[in-house]
Protein backbone atom coordinates (compact mmCIF):
# COMPACT_ATOMS: atom_id res chain seq x y z
CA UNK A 1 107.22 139.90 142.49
CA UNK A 2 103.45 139.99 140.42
CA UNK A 3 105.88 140.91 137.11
CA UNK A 4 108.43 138.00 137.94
CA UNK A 5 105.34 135.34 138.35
CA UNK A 6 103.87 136.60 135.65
CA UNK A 7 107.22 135.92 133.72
CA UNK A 8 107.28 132.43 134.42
CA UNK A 9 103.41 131.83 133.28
CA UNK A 10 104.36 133.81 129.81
CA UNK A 11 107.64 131.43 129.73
CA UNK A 12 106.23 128.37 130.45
CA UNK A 13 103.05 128.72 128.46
CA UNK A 14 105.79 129.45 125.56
CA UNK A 15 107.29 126.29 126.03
CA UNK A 16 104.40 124.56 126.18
CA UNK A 17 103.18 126.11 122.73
CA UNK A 18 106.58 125.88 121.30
CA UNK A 19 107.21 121.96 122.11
CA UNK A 20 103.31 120.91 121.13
CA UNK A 21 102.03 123.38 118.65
CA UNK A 22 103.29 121.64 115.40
CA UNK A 23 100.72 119.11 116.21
CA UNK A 24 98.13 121.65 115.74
CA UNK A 25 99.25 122.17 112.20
CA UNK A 26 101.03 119.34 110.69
CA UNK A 27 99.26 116.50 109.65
CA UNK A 28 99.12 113.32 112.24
CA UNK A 29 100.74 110.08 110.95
CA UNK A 30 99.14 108.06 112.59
CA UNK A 31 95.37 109.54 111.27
CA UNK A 32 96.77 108.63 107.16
CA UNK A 33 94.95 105.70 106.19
CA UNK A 34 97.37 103.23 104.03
CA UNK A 35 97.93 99.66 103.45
CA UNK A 36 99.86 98.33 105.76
CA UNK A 37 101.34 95.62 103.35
CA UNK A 38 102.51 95.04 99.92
CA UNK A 39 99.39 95.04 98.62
CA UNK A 40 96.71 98.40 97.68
CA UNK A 41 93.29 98.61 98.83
CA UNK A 42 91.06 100.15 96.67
CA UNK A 43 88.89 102.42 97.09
CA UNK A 44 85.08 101.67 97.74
CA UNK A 45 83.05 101.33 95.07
CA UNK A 46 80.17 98.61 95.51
CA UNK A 47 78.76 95.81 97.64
CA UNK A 48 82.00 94.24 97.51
CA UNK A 49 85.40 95.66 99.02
CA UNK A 50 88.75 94.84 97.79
CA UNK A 51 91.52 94.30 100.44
CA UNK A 52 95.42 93.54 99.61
CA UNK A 53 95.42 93.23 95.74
CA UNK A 54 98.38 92.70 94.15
CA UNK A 55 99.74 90.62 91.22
CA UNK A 56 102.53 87.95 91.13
CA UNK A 57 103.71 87.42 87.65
CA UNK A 58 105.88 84.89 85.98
CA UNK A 59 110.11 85.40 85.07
CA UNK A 60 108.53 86.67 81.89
CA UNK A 61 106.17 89.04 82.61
CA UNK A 62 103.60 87.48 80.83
CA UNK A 63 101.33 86.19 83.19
CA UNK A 64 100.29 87.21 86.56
CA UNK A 65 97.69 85.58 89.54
CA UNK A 66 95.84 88.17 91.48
CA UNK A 67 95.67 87.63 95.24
CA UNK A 68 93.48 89.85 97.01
CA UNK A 69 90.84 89.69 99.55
CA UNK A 70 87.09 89.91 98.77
CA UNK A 71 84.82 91.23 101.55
CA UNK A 72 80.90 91.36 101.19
CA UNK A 73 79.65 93.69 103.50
CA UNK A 74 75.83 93.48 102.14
CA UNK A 75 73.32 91.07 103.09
CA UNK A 76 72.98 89.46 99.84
CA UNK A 77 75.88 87.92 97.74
CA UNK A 78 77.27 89.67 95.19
CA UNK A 79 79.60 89.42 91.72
CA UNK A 80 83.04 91.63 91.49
CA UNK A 81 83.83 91.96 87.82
CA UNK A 82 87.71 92.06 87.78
CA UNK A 83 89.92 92.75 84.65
CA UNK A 84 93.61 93.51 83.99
CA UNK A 85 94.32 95.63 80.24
CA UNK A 86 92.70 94.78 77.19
CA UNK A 87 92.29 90.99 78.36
CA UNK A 88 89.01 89.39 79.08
CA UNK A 89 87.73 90.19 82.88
CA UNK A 90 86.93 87.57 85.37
CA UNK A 91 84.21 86.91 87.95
CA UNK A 92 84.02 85.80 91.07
CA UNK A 93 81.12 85.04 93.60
CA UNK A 94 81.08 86.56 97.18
CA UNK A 95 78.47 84.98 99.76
CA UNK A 96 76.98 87.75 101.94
CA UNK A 97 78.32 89.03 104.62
CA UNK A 98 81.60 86.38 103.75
CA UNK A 99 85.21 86.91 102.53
CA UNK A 100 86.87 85.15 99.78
CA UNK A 101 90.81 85.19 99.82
CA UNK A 102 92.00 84.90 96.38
CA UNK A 103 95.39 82.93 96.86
CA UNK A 104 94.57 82.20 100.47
CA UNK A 105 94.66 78.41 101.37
CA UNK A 106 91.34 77.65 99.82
CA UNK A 107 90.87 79.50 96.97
CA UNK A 108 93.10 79.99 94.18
CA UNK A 109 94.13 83.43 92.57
CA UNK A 110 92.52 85.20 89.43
CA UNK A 111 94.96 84.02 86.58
CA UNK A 112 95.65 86.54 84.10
CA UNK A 113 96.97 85.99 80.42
CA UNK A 114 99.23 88.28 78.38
CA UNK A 115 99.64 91.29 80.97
CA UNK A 116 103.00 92.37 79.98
CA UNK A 117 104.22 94.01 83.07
CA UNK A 118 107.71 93.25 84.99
CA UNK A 119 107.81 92.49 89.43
CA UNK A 120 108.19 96.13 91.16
CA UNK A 121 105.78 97.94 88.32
CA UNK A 122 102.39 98.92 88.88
CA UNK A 123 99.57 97.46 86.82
CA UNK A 124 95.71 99.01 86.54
CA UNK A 125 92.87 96.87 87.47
CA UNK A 126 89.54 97.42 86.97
CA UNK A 127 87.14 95.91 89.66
CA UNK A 128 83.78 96.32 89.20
CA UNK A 129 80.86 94.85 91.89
CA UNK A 130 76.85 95.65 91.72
CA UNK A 131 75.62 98.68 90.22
CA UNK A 132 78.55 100.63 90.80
CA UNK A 133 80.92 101.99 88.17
CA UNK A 134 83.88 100.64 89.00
CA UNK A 135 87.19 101.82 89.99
CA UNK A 136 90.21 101.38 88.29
CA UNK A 137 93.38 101.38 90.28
CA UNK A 138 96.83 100.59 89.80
CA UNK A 139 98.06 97.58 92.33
CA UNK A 140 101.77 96.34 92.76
CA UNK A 141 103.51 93.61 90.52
CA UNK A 142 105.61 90.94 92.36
CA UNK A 143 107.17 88.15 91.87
CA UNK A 144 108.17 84.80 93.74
CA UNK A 145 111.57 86.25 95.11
CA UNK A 146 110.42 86.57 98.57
CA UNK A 147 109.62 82.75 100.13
CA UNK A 148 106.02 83.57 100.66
CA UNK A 149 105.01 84.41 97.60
CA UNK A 150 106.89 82.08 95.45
CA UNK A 151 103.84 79.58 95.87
CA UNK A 152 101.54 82.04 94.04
CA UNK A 153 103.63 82.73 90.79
CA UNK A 154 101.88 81.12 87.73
CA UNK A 155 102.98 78.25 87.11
CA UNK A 156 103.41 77.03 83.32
CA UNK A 157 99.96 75.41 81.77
CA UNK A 158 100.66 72.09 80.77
CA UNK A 159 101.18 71.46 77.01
CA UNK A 160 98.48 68.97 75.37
CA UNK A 161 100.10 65.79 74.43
CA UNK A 162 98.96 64.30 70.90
CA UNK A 163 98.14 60.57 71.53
CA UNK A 164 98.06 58.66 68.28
CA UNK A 165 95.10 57.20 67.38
CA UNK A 166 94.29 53.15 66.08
CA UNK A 167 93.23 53.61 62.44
CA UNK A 168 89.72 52.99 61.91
CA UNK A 169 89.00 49.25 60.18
CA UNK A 170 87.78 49.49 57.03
CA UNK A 171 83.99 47.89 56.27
CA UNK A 172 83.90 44.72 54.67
CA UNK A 173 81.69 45.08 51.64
CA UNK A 174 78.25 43.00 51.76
CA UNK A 175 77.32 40.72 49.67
């Protein structure tokens, strides 16, 4: 009777093991840290913490708006240095203890000339805030296929227009 009990306690402490021990071993979903949309955030480096980048580019390619989210979480505001390839790098301003939304409904995104890059590539950035080095990370290309995002695709820059001038009169001589 003791050998049949004991049985049962060597069974079910089997089962037990044998249904929940993977969780011991393999990693947890749940515990992997990841953006949860179609943007990247990158890693930490600074005051000033970079949420959601990603870039929307043009039919061509040739231009793309960042829209990201900016997050100071110092008590003092604080510059991100931001720049995409060989182009110049842009700035932007973030009020302590504030977030800025670049493309959200009241500020516009970081416009970027001459990236080259197609919707569904990956582009590196370079963001840069404080005294911190800087990270550079690569952050999703789209475009304006999808309805909620076709608002934040560059649009063209107008062309200048030439406007003729009135010829200038001539002087009289004086007498």
């Amino acid at each position: 009777m003791k050998s049949r009990l004991a049985a049962s306690i060597a069974l079910s402490a089997l089962v037990i093991v044998g249904a929940t021990g993977c969780s011991m071993i393999a990693p947890q979903a749940t515990t992997i840290d990841y953006s949860a949309s179609d943007g990247a955030n990158i890693p930490k480096s600074g005051p000033i913490e970079v949420r959601n980048a990603f870039v929307v580019v043009n039919k061509s390619g040739t231009t793309g708006n960042l829209v990201a989210g900016l997050v100071n979480v110092t008590s003092s505001p604080a510059t991100i240095h931001i720049t995409i390839g060989d182009g110049p790098g842009q700035s932007v301003r973030v009020p302590a203890q504030k977030a800025v939304s670049l493309g959200g409904d009241e500020e516009q995104p970081l416009r970027f000339e001459g990236i080259d890059t197609q919707a569904g590539a990956t582009i590196e950035v370079y963001f840069q805030s404080g005294d911190a080095q800087g990270v550079k990370y690569a952050i999703p290309v789209l475009d304006g296929t999808l309805p909620y995002y076709s608002k934040l695709v560059p649009s063209p820059l107008p062309k200048p227009v030439m406007t003729p001038m009135k010829p200038m009169p001539t002087p009289s001589p004086t007498s």
